[in-house]
PDB file of N, CA and C in Angstrom:
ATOM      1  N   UNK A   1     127.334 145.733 130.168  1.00  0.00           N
ATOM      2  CA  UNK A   1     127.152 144.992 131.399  1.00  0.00           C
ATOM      3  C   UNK A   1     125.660 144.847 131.688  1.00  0.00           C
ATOM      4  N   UNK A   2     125.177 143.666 131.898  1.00  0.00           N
ATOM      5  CA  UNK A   2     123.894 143.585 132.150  1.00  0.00           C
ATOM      6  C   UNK A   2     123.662 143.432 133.627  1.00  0.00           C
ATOM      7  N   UNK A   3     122.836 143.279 134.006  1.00  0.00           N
ATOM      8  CA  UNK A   3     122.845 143.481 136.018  1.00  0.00           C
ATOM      9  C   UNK A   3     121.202 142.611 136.355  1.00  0.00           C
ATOM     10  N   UNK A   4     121.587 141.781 137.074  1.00  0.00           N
ATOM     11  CA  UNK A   4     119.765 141.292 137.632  1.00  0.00           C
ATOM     12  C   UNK A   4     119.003 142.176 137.947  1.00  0.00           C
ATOM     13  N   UNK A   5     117.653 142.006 137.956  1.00  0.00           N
ATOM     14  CA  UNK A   5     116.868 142.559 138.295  1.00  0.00           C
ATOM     15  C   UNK A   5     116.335 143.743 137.848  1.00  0.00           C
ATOM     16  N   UNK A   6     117.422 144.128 136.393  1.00  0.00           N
ATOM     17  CA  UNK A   6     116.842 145.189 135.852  1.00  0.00           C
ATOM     18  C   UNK A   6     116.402 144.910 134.357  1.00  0.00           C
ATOM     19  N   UNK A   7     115.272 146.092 133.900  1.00  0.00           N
ATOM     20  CA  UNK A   7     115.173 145.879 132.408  1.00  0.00           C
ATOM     21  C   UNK A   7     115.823 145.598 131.547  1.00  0.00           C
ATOM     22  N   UNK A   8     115.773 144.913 130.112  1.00  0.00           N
ATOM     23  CA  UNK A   8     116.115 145.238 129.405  1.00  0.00           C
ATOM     24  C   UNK A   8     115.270 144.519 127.812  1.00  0.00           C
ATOM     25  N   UNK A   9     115.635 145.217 126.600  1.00  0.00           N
ATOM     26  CA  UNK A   9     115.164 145.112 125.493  1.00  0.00           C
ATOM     27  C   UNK A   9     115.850 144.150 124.595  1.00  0.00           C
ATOM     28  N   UNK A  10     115.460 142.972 124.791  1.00  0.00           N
ATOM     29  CA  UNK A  10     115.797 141.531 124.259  1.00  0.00           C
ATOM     30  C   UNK A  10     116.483 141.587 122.812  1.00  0.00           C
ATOM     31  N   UNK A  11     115.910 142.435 121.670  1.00  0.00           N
ATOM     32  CA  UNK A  11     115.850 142.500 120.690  1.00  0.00           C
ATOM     33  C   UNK A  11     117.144 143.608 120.656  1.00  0.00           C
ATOM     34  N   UNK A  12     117.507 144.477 121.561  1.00  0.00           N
ATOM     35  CA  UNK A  12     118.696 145.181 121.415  1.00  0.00           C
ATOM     36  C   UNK A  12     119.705 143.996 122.326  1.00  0.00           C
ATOM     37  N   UNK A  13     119.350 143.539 122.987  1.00  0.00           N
ATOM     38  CA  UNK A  13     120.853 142.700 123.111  1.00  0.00           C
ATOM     39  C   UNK A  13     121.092 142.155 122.424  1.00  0.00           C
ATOM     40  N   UNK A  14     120.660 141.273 121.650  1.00  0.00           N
ATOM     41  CA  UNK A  14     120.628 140.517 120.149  1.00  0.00           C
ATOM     42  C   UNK A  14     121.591 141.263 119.018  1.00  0.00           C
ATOM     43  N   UNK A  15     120.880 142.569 118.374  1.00  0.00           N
ATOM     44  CA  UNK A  15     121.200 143.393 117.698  1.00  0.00           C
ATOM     45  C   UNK A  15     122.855 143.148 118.460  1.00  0.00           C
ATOM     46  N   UNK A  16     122.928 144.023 119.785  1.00  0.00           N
ATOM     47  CA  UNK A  16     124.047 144.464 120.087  1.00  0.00           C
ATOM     48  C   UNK A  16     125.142 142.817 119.945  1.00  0.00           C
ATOM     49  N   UNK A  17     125.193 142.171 120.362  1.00  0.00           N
ATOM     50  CA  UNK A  17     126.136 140.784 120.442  1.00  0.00           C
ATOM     51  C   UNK A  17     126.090 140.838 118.551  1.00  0.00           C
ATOM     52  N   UNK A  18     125.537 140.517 117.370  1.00  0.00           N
ATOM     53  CA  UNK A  18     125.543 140.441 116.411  1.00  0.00           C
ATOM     54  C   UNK A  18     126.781 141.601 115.924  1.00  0.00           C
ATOM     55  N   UNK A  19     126.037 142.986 116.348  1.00  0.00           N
ATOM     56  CA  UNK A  19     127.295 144.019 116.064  1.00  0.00           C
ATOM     57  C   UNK A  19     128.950 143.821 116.447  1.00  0.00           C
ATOM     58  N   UNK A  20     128.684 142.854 117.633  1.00  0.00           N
ATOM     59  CA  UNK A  20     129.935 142.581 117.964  1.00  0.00           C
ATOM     60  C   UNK A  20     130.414 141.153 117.010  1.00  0.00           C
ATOM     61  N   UNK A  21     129.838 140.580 116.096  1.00  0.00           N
ATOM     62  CA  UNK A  21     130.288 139.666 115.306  1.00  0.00           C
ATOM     63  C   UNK A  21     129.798 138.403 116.008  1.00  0.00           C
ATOM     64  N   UNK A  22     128.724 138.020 117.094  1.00  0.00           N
ATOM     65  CA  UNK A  22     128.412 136.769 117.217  1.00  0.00           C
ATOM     66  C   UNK A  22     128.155 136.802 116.758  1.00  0.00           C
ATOM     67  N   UNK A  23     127.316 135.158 116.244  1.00  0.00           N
ATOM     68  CA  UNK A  23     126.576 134.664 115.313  1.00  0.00           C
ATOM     69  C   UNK A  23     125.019 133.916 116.247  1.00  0.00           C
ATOM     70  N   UNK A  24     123.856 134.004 115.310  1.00  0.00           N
ATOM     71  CA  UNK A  24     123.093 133.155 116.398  1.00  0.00           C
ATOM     72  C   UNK A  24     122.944 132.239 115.725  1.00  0.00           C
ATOM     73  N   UNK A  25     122.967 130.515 116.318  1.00  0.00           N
ATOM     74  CA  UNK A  25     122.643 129.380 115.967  1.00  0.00           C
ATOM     75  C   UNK A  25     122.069 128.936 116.850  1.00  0.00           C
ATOM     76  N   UNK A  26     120.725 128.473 116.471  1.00  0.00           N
ATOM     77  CA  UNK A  26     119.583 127.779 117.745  1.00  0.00           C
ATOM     78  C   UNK A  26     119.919 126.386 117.699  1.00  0.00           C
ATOM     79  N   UNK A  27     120.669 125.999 116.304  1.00  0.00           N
ATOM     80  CA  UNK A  27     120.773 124.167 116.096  1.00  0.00           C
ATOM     81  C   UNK A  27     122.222 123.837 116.864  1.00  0.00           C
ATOM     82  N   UNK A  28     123.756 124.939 116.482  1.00  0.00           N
ATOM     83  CA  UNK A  28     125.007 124.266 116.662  1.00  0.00           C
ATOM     84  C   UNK A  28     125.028 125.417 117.885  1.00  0.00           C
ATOM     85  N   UNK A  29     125.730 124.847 118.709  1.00  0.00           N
ATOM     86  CA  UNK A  29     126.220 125.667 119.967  1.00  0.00           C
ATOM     87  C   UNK A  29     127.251 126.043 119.776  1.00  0.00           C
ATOM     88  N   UNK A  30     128.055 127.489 119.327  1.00  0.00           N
ATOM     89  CA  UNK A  30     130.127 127.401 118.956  1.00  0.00           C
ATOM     90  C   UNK A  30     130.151 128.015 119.682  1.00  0.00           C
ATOM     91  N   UNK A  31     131.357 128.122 119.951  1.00  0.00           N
ATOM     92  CA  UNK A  31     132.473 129.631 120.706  1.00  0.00           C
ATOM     93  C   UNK A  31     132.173 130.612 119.609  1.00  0.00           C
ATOM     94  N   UNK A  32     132.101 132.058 119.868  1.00  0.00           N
ATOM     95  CA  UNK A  32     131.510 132.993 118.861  1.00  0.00           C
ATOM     96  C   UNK A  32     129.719 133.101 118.434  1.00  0.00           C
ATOM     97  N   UNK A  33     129.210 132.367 119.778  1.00  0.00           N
ATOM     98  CA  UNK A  33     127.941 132.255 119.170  1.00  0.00           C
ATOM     99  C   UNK A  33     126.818 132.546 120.140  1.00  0.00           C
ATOM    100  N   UNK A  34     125.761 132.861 119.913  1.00  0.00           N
ATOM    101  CA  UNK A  34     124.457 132.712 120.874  1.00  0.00           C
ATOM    102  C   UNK A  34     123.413 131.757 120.417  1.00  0.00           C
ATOM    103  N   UNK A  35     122.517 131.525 120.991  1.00  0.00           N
ATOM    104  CA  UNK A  35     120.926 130.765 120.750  1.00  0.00           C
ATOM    105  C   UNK A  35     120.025 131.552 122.347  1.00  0.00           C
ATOM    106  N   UNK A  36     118.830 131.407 120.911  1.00  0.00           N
ATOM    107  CA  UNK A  36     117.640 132.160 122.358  1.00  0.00           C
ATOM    108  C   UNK A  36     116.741 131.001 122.336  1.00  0.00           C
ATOM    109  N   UNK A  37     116.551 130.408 123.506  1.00  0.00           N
ATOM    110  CA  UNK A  37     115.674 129.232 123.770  1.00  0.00           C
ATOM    111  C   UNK A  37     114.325 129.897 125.417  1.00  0.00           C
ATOM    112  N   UNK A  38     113.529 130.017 124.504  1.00  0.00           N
ATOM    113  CA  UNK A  38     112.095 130.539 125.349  1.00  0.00           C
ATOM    114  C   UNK A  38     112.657 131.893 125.935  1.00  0.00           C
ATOM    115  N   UNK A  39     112.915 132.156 126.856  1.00  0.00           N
ATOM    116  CA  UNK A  39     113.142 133.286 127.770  1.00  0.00           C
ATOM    117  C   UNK A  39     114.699 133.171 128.209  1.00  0.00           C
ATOM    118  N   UNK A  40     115.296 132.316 127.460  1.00  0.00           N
ATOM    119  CA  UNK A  40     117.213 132.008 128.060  1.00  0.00           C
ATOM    120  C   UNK A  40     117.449 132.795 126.898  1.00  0.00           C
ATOM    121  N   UNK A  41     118.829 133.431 126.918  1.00  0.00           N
ATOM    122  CA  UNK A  41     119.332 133.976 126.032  1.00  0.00           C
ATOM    123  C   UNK A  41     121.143 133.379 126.245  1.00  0.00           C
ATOM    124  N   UNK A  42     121.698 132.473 125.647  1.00  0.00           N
ATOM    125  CA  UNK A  42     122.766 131.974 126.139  1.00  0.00           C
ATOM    126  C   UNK A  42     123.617 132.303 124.975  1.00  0.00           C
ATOM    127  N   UNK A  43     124.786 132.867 125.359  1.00  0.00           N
ATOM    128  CA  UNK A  43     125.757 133.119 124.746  1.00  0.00           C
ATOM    129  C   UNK A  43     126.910 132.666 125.353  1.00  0.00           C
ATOM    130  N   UNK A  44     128.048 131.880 123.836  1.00  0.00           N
ATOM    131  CA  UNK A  44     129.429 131.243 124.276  1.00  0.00           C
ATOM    132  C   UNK A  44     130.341 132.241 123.548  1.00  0.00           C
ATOM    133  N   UNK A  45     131.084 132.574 124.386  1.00  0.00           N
ATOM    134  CA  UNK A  45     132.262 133.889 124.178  1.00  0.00           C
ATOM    135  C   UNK A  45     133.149 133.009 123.621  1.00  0.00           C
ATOM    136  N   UNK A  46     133.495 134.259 122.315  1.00  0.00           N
ATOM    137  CA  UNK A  46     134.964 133.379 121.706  1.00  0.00           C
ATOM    138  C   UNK A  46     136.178 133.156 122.242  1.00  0.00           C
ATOM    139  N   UNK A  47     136.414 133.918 123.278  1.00  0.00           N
ATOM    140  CA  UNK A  47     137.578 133.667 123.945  1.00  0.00           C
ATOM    141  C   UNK A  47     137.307 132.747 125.120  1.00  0.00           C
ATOM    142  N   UNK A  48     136.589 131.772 125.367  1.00  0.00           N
ATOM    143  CA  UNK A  48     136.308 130.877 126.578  1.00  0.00           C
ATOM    144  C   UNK A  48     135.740 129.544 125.573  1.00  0.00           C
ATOM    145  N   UNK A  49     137.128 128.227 126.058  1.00  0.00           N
ATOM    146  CA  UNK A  49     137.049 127.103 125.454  1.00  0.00           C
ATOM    147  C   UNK A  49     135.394 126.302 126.201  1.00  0.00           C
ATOM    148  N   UNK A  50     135.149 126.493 127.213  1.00  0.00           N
ATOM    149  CA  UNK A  50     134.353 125.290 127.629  1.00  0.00           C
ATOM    150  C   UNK A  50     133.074 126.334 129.027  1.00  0.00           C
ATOM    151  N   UNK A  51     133.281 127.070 128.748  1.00  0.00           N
ATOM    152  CA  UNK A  51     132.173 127.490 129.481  1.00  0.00           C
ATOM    153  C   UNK A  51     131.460 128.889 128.748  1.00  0.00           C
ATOM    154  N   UNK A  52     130.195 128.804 128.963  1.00  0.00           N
ATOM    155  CA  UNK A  52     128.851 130.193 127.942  1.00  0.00           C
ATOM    156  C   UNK A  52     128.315 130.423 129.549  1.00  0.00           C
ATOM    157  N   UNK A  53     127.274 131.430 129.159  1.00  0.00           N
ATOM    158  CA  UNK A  53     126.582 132.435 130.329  1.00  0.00           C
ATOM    159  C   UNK A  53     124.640 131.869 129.344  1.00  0.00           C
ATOM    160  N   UNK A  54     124.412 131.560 130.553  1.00  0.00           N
ATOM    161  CA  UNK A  54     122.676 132.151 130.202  1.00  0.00           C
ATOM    162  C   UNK A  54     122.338 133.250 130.663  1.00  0.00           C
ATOM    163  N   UNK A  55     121.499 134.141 130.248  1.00  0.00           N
ATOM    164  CA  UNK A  55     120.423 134.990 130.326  1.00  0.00           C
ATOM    165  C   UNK A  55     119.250 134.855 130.616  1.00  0.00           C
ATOM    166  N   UNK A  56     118.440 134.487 131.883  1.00  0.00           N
ATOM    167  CA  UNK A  56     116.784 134.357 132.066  1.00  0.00           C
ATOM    168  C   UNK A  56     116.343 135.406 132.705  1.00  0.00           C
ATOM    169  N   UNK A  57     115.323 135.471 131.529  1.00  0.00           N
ATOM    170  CA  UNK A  57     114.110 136.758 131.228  1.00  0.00           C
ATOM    171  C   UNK A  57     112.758 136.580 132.296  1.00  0.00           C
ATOM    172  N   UNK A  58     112.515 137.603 132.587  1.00  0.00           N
ATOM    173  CA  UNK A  58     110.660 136.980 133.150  1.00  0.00           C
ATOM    174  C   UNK A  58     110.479 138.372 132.117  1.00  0.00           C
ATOM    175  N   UNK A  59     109.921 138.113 131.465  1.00  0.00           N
ATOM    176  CA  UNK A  59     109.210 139.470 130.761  1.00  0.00           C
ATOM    177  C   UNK A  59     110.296 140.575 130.241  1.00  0.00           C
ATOM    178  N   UNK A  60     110.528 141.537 130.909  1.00  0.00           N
ATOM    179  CA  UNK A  60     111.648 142.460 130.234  1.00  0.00           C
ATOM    180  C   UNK A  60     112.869 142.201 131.224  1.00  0.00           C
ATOM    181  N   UNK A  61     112.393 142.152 132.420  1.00  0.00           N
ATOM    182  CA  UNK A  61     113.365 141.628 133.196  1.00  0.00           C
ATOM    183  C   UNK A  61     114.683 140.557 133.728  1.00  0.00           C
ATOM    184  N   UNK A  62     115.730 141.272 133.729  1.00  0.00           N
ATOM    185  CA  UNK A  62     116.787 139.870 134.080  1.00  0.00           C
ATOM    186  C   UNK A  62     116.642 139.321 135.037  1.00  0.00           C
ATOM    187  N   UNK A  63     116.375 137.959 135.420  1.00  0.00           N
ATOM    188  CA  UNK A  63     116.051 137.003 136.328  1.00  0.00           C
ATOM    189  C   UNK A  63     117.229 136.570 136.542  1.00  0.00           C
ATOM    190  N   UNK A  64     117.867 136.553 135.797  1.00  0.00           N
ATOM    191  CA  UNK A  64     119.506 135.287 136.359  1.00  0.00           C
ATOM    192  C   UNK A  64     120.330 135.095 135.599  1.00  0.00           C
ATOM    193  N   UNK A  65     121.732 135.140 135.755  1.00  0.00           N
ATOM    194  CA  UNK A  65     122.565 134.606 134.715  1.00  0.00           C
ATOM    195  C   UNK A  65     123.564 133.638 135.637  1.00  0.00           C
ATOM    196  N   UNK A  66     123.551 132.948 134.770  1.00  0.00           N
ATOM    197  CA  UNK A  66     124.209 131.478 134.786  1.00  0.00           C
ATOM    198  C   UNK A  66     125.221 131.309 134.334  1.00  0.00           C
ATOM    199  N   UNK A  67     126.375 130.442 134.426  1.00  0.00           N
ATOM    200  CA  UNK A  67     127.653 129.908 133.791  1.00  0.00           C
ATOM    201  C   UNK A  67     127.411 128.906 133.848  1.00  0.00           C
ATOM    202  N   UNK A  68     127.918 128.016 132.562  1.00  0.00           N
ATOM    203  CA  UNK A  68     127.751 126.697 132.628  1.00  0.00           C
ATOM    204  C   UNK A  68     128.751 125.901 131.580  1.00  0.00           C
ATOM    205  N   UNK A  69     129.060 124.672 131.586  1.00  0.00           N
ATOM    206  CA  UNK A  69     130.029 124.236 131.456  1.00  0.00           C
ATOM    207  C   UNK A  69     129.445 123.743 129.684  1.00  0.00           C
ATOM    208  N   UNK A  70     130.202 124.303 128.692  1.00  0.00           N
ATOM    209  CA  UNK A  70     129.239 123.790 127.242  1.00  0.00           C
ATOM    210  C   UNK A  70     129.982 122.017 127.422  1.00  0.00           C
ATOM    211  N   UNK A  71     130.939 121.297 127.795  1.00  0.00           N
ATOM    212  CA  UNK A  71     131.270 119.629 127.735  1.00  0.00           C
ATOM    213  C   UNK A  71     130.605 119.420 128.791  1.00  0.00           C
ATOM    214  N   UNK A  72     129.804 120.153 129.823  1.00  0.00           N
ATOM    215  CA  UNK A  72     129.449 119.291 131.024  1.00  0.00           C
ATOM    216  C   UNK A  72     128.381 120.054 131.961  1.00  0.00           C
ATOM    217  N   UNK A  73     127.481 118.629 132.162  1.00  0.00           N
ATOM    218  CA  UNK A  73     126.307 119.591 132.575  1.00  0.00           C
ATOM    219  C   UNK A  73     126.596 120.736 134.037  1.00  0.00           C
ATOM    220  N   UNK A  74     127.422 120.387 134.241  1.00  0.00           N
ATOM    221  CA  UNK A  74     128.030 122.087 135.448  1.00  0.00           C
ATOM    222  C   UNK A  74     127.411 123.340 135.128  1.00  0.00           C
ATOM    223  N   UNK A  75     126.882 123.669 136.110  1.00  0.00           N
ATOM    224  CA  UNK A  75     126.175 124.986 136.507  1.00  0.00           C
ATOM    225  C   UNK A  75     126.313 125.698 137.683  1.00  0.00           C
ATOM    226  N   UNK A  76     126.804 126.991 137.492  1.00  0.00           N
ATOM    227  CA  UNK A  76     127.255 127.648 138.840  1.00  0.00           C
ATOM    228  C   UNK A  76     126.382 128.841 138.512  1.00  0.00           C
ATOM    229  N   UNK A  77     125.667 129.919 139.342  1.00  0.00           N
ATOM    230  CA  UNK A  77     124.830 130.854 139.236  1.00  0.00           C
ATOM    231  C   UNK A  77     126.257 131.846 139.302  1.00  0.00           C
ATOM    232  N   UNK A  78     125.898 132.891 138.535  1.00  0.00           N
ATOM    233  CA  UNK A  78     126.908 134.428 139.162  1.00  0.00           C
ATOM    234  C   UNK A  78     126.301 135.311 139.665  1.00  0.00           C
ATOM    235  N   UNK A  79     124.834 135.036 139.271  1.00  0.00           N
ATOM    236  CA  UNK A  79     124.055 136.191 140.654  1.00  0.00           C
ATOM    237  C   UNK A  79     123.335 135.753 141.590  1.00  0.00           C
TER     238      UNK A  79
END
């Protein structure tokens, strides 16, 4: 569980989602997958047809996570 406003080590969430069998693709967006774009870290869960979560970083810190619609530009904040 990650939580706003607190640290964390970019390179172990990575690691950790991989251990769990994502995959990262910065080019194709899938279900089963992540991409890290600047300070977003967005991952689409294999069990969810049409909506992924972003991750924004300021430095080590979680700034925000997002839901968003992967067919449609829809964006709802969860924190």
């Amino acid at each position: 569980d990650l939580t706003v406003g607190q640290p964390y080590d970019q390179r172990k969430i990575l690691s950790e989602l991989v251990a769990q069998q994502y995959r990262r693709n910065d080019q194709s967006f899938t279900r089963g997958s992540f991409r890290v774009r600047g300070d977003s870290l967005e991952v689409w869960p294999a069990h969810l047809e049409d909506r992924a979560w972003r991750f924004s970083f300021f430095g080590e810190d979680l700034e925000s996570i997002v839901e968003f619609g992967t067919m449609t530009p829809h964006r709802r904040s969860m924190c």
